[in-house]
Protein backbone atom coordinates (compact mmCIF):
# COMPACT_ATOMS: atom_id res chain seq x y z
CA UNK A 1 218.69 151.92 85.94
CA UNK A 2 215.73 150.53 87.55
CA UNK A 3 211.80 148.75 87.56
CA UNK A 4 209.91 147.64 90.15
CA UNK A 5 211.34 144.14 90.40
CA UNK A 6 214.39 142.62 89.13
CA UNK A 7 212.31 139.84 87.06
CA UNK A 8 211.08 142.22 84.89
CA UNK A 9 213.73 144.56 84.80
CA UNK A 10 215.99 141.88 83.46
CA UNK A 11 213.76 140.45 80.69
CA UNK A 12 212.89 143.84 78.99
CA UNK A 13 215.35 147.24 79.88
CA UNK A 14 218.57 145.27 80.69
CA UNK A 15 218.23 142.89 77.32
CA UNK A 16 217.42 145.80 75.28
CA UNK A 17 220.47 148.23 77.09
CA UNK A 18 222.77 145.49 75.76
CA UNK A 19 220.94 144.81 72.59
CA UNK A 20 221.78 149.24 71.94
CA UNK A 21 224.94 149.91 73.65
CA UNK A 22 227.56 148.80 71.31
CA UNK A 23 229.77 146.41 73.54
CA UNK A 24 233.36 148.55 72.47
CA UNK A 25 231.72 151.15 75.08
CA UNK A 26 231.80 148.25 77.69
CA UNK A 27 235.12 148.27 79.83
CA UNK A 28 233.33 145.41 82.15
CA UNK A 29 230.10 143.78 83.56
CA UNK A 30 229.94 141.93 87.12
CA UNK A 31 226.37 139.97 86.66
CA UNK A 32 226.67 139.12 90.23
CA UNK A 33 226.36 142.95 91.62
CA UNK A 34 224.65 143.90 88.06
CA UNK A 35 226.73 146.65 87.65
CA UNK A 36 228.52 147.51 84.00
CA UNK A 37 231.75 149.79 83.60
CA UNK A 38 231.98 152.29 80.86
CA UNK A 39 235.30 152.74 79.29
CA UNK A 40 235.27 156.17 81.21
CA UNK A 41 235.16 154.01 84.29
CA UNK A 42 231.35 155.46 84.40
CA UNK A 43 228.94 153.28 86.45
CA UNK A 44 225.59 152.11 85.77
CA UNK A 45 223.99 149.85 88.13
CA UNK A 46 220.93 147.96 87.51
CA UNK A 47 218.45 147.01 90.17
CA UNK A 48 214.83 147.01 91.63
CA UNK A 49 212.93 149.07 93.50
CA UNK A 50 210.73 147.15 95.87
CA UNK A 51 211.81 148.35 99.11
CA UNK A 52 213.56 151.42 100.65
CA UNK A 53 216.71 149.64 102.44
CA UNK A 54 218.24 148.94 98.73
CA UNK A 55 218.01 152.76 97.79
CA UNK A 56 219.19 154.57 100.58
CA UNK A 57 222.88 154.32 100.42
CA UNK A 58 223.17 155.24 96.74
CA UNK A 59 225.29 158.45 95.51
CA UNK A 60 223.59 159.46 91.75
CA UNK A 61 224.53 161.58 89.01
CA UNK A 62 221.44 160.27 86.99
CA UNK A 63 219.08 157.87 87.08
CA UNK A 64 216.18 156.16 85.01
CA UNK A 65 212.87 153.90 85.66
CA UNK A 66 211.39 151.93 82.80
CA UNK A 67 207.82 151.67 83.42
CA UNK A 68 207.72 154.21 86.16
CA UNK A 69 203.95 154.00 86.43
CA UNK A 70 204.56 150.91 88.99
CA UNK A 71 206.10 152.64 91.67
CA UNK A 72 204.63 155.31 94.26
CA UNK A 73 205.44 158.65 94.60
CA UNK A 74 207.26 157.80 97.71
CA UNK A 75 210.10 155.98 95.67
CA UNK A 76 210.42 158.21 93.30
CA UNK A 77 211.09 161.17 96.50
CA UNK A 78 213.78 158.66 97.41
CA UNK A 79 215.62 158.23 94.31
CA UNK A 80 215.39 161.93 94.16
CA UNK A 81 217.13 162.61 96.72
CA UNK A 82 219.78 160.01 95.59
CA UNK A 83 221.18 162.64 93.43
CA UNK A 84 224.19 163.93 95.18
CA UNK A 85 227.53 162.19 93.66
CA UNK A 86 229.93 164.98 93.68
CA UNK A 87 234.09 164.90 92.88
CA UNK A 88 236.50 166.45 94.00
CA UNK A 89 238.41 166.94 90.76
CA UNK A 90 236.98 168.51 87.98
CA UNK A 91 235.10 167.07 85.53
CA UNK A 92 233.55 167.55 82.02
CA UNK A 93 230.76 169.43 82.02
CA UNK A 94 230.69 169.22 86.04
CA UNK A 95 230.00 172.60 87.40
CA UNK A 96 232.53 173.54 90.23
CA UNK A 97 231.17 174.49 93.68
CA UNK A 98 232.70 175.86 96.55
CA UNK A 99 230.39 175.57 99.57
CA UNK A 100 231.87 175.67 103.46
CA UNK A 101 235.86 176.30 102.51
CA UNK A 102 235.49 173.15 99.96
CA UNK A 103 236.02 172.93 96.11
CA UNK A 104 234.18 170.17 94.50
CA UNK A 105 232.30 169.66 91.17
CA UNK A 106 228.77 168.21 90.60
CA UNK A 107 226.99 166.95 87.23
CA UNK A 108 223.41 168.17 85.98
CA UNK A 109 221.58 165.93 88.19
CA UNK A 110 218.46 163.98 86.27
CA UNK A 111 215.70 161.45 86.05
CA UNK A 112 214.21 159.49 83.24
CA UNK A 113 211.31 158.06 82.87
CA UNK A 114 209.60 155.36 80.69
CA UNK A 115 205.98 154.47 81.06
CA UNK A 116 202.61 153.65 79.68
CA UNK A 117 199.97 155.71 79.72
CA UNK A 118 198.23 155.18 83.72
CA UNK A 119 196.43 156.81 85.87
CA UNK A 120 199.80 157.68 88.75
CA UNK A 121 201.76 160.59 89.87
CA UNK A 122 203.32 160.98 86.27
CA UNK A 123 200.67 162.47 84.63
CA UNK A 124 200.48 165.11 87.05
CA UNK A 125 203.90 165.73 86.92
CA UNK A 126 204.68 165.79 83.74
CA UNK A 127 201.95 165.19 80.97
CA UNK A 128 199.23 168.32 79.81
CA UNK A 129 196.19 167.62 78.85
CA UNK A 130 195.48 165.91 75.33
CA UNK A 131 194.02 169.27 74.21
CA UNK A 132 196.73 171.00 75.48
CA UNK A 133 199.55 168.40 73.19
CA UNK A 134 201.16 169.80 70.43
CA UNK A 135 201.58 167.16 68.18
CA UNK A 136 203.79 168.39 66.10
CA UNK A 137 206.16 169.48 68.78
CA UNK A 138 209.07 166.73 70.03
CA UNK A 139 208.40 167.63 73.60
CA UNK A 140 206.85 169.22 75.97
CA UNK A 141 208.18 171.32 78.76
CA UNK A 142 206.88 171.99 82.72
CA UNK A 143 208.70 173.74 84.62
CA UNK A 144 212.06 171.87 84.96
CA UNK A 145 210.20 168.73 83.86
CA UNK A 146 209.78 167.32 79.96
CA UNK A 147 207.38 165.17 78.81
CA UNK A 148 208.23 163.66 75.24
CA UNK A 149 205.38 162.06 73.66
CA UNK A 150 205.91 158.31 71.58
CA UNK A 151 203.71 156.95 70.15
CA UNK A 152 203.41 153.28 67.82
CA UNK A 153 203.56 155.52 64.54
CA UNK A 154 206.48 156.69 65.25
CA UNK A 155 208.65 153.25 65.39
CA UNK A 156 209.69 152.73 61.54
CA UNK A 157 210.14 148.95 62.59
CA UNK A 158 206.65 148.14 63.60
CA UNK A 159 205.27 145.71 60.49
CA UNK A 160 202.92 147.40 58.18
CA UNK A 161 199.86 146.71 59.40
CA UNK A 162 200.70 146.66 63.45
CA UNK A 163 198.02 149.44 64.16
CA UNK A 164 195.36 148.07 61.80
CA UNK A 165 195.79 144.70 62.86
CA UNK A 166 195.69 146.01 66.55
CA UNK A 167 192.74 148.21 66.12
CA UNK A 168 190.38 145.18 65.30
CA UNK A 169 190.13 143.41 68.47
CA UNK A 170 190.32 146.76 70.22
CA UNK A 171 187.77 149.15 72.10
CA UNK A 172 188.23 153.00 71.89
CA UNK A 173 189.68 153.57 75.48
CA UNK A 174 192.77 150.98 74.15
CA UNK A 175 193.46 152.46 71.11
CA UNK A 176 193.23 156.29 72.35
CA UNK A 177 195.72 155.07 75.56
CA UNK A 178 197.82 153.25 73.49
CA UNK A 179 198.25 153.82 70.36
CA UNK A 180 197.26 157.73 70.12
CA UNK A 181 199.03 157.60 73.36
CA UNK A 182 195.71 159.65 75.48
CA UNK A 183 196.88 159.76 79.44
CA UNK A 184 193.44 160.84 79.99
CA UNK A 185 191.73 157.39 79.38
CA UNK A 186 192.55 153.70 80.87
CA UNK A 187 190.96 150.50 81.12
CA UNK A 188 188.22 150.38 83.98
CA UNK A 189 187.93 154.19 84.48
CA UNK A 190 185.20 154.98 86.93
CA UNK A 191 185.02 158.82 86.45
CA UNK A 192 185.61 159.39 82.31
CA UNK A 193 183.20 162.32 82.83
CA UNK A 194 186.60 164.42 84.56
CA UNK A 195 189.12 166.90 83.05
CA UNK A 196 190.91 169.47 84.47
CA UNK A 197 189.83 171.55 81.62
CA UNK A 198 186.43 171.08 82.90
CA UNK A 199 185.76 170.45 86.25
CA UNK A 200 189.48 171.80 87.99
CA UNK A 201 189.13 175.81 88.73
CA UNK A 202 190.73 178.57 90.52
CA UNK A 203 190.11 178.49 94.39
CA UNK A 204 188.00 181.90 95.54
CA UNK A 205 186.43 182.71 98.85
CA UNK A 206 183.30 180.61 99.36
CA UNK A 207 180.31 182.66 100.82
CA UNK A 208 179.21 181.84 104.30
CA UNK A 209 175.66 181.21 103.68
CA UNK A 210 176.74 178.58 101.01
CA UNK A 211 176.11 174.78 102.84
CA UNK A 212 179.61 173.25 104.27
CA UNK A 213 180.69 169.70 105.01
CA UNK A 214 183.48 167.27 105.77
CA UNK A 215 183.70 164.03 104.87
CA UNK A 216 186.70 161.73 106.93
CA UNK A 217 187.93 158.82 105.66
CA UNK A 218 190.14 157.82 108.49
CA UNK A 219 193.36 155.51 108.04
CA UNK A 220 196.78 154.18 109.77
CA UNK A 221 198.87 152.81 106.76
CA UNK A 222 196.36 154.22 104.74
CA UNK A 223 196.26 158.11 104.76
CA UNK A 224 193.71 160.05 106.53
CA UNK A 225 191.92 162.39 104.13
CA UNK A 226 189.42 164.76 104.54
CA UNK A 227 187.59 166.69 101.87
CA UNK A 228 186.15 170.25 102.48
CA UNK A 229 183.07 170.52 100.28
CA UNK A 230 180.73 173.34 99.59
CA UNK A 231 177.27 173.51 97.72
CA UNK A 232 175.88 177.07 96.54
CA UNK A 233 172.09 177.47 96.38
CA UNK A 234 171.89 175.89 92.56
CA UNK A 235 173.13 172.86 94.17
CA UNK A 236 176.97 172.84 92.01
CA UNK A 237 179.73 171.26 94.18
CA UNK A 238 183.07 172.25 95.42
CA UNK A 239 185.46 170.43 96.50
CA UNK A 240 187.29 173.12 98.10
CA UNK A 241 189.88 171.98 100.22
CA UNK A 242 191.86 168.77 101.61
CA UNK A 243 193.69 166.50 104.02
CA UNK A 244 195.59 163.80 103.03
CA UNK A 245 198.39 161.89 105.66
CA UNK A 246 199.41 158.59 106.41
CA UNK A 247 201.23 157.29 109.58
CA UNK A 248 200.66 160.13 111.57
CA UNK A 249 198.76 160.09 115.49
CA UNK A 250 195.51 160.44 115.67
CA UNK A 251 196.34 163.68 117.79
CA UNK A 252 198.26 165.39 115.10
CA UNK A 253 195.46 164.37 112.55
CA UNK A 254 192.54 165.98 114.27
CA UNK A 255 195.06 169.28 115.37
CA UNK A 256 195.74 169.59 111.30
CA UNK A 257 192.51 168.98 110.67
CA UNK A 258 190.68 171.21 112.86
CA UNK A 259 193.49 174.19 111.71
CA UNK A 260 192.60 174.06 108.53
CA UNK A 261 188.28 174.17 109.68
CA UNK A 262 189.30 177.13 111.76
CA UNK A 263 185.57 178.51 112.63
CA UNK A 264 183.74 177.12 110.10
CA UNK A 265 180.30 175.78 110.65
CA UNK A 266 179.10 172.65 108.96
CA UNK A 267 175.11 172.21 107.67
CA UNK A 268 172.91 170.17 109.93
CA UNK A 269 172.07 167.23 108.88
CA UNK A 270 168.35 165.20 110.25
CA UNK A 271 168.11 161.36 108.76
CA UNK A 272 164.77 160.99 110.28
CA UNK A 273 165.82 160.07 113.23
CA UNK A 274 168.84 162.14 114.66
CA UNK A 275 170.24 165.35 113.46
CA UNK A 276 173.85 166.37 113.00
CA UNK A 277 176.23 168.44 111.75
CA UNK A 278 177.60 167.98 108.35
CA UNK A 279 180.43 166.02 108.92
CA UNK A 280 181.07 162.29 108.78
CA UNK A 281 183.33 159.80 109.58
CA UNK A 282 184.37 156.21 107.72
CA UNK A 283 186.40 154.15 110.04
CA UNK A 284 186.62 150.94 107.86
CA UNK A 285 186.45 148.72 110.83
CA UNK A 286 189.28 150.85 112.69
CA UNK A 287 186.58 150.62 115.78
CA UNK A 288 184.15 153.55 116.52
CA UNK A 289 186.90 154.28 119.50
CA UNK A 290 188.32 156.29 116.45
CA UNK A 291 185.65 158.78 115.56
CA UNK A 292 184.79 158.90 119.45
CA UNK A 293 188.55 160.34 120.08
CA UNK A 294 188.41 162.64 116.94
CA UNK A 295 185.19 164.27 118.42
CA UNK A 296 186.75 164.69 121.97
CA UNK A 297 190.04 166.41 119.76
CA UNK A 298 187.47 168.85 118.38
CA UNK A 299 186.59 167.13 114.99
CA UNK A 300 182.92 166.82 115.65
CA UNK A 301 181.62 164.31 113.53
CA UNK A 302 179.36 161.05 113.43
CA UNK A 303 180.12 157.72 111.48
CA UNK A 304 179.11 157.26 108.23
CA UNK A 305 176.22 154.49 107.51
CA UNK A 306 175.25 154.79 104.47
CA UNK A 307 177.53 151.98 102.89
CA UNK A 308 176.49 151.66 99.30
CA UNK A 309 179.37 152.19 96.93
CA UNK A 310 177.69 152.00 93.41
CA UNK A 311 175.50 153.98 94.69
CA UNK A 312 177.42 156.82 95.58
CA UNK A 313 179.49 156.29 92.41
CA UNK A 314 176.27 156.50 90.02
CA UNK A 315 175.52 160.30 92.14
CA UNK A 316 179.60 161.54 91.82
CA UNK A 317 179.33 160.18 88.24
CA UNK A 318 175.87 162.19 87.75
CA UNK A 319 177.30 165.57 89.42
CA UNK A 320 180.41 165.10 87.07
CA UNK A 321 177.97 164.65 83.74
CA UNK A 322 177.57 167.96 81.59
CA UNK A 323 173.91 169.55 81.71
CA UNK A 324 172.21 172.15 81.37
CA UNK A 325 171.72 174.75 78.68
CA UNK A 326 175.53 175.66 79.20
CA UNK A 327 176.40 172.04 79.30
CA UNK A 328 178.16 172.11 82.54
CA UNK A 329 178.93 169.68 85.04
CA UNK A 330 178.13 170.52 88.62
CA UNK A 331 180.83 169.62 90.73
CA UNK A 332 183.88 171.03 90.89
CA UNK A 333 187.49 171.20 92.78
CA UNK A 334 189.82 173.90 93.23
CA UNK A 335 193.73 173.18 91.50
CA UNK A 336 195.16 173.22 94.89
CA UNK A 337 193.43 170.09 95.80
CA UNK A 338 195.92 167.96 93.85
CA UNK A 339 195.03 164.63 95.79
CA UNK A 340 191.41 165.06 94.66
CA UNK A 341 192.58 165.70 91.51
CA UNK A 342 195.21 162.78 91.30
CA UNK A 343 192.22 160.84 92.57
CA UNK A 344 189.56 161.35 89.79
CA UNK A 345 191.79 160.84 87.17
CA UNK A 346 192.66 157.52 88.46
CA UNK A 347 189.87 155.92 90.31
CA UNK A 348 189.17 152.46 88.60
CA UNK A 349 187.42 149.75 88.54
CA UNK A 350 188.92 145.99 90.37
CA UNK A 351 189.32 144.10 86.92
CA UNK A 352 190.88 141.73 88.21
CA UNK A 353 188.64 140.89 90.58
CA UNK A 354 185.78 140.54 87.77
CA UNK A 355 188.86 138.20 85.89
CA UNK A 356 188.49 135.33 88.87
CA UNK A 357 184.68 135.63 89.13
CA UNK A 358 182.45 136.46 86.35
CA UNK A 359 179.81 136.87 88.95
CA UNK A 360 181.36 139.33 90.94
CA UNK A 361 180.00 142.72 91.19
CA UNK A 362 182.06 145.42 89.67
CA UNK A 363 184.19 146.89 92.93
CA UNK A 364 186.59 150.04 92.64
CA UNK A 365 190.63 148.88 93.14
CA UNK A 366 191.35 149.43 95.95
CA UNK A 367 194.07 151.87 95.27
CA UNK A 368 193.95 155.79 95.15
CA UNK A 369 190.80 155.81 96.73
CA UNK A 370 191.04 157.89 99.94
CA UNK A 371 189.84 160.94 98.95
CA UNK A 372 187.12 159.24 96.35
CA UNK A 373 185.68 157.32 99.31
CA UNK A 374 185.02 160.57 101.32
CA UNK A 375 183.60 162.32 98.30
CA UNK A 376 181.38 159.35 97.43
CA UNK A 377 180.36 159.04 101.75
CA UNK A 378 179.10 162.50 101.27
CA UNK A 379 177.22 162.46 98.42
CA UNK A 380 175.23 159.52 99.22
CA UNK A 381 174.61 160.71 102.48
CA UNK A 382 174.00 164.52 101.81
CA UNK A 383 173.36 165.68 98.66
CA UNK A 384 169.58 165.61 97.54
CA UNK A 385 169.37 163.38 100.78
CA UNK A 386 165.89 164.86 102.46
CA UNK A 387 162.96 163.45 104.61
CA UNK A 388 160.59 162.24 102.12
CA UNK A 389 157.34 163.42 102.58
CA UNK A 390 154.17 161.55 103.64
CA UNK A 391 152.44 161.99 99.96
CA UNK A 392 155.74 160.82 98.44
CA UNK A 393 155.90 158.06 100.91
CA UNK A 394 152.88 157.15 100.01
CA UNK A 395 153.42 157.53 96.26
CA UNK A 396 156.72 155.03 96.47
CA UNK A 397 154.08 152.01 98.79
CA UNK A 398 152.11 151.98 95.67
CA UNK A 399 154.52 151.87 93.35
CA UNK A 400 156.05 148.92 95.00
CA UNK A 401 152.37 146.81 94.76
CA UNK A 402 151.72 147.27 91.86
CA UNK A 403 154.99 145.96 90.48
CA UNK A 404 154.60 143.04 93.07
CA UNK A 405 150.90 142.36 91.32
CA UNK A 406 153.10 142.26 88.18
CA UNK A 407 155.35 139.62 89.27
CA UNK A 408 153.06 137.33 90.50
CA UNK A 409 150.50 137.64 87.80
CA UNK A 410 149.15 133.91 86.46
CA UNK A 411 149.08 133.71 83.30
CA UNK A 412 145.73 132.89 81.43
CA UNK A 413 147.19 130.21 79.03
CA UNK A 414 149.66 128.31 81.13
CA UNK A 415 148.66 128.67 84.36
CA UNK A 416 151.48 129.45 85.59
């Protein structure tokens, strides 16, 4: 049994395991290894999950993480693949194998889970949409996954008036996350706008005279990801394919990358100045080395300048916002992009960062953001981006003096 760190682990799910387990079940505990023997000489052991080393070496039947939302996918792979205890006599409910001239028995391996609503890899895994919930049934099952929904109402101990009292001093995001238990709203959510029912569809063949681009966000610890995007000739988006690696060579990047492209052509591009094909590069100081060695591996490209993050989170947000006569948003991503996907549902604002300094500008966490970053590149760079002309040019000069006149109009009665 597990959390992220020990600290917390041992304040909440160890005090409560001993608070339930009645203590005639108890053969032994060793607080020094944290480890407690059943009376059935059953093991649990208790510990964190902060680092790989501590994991490796374990042999599982089960095992379970309270608040699961804090660790990465890549933990939960590894605990995964802790479950392989077998024995070699035969046990209760063990099913016998006989594999390579050997007899031995194994359990029904399993994980549980315990989390808060978040944006992470659980809701993917596990959770349906909030349209898609049943409420009046105990769980829900995916594939050989179950999700079982608890909610506040449904803990006979809470006082009387827990949710009332809680609902006062709450905003609607809270109280749908946690007390109608919603997976589909947080606290700082950038892109509210996006549901699968919505905006995720099937993938089909996109036409070749439809306009195609790439946009690279390029990484080392951080994965590499690339998003594929298409726009048809009513200007609706798809997001139709993706990269996403970390700690790979820059070698095998642009190879995987330019299999997938296979002969694709990407839209021009002119800025005024220079034209170019439709793909761009983000380097986040990485060193424009990078994007020169992509292009001489074949993924033709040039860097990415237009660095204005609001602003290309105000044009995502207004592709993602229904309109229309049909109501309709007008970008969309096909279901096997599940890093995209994963992406949009959790891309949030720094809160934190607004905590320490009231004056600070509202800044995405930077967290699940790969894929968002290359999206948002994109559209501020591409999408409705076109030479203004010289009338409009014109137009926006005199706008601009006549507010200045504004300004710096005296005032008649003061003088000032």
């Amino acid at each position: 049994m597990a959390r992220k760190t020990f600290q917390d682990l041992r304040k909440t799910t160890m005090q409560t395991f001993f608070d339930f387990v009645p203590a005639k079940l108890i053969k032994s505990y060793n607080k020094s290894e944290h480890l407690v023997t059943l009376i059935n000489n059953s093991e649990i052991q208790f510990g964190d999950l902060e680092n790989f080393n501590k994991i490796k070496s374990l042999n599982l039947a089960w095992y379970g993480i309270d608040e699961a939302s804090e660790i990465d996918q890549e933990i939960n792979r590894m605990m995964k693949s802790r479950l392989r205890q077998s024995s070699k006599k035969p046990l209760e409910n063990w099913k016998k194998i006989e594999k390579g001239g050997r007899t031995f028995y194994i359990p029904k391996y399993f994980g549980l889970y315990a989390s808060n609503p978040e944006p992470c890899w659980l809701k993917t895994d596990f959770v349906p949409e909030d349209e898609d919930i049943d409420l009046n049934a105990p769980y829900y099952a995916k594939d050989n996954h179950c999700f079982i929904r608890s909610l506040p109402s449904d803990n006979p101990y809470n006082p009387p008036d827990y949710e009332k009292d809680l609902m006062q001093d709450a905003d609607a995001d809270w109280v749908n996350r946690y007390l109608k238990g919603s997976w589909s709203v947080f606290e700082g959510q950038i892109y509210k706008n996006f549901t699968r029912k919505r905006n995720v569809i099937r993938p089909f063949k996109i036409p070749e005279f439809w306009k195609k681009y790439r946009s690279i966000d390029l990484g080392t610890d951080n994965p590499t990801a690339c998003a594929w995007i298409a726009v048809d000739p009513n200007q609706n988006v798809y997001i139709y394919r993706e990269y996403y690696e970390s700690y790979r060579a820059t070698e095998d990047h642009a190879e995987d990358i330019c299999l997938l492209s296979a002969n694709e052509d990407y839209a021009e591009h002119y800025d005024g100045k220079t034209r170019f094909n439709g793909t761009i590069f983000d380097h986040h100081g990485l060193g424009k080395q990078l994007i020169i060695d992509y292009n001489r591996l074949g993924v033709k490209g040039t860097e990415h300048k237009e660095h204005r993050v609001i602003a290309g989170i105000n044009r995502v947000q207004s592709l993602l916002n229904p309109q229309g006569e049909n109501d309709q948003p007008k970008l969309f991503v096909f279901d096997n992009c599940v890093h995209t996907i994963h992406e949009f549902e959790s891309y949030r604002w720094d809160k934190r960062k607004r905590d320490l300094d009231l004056n600070s500008k509202e800044t995405p966490l930077d967290r699940d953001n790969h894929i968002m970053a290359s999206i948002k590149n994109w559209a501020i760079t591409f999408y409705y981006s076109k030479t203004p002309t010289e009338q409009e040019t014109k137009e926006r000069r005199e706008r601009v003096a006549e507010r200045k006149v504004v300004k710096n109009k005296v005032s008649s009665l003061t003088g000032y």
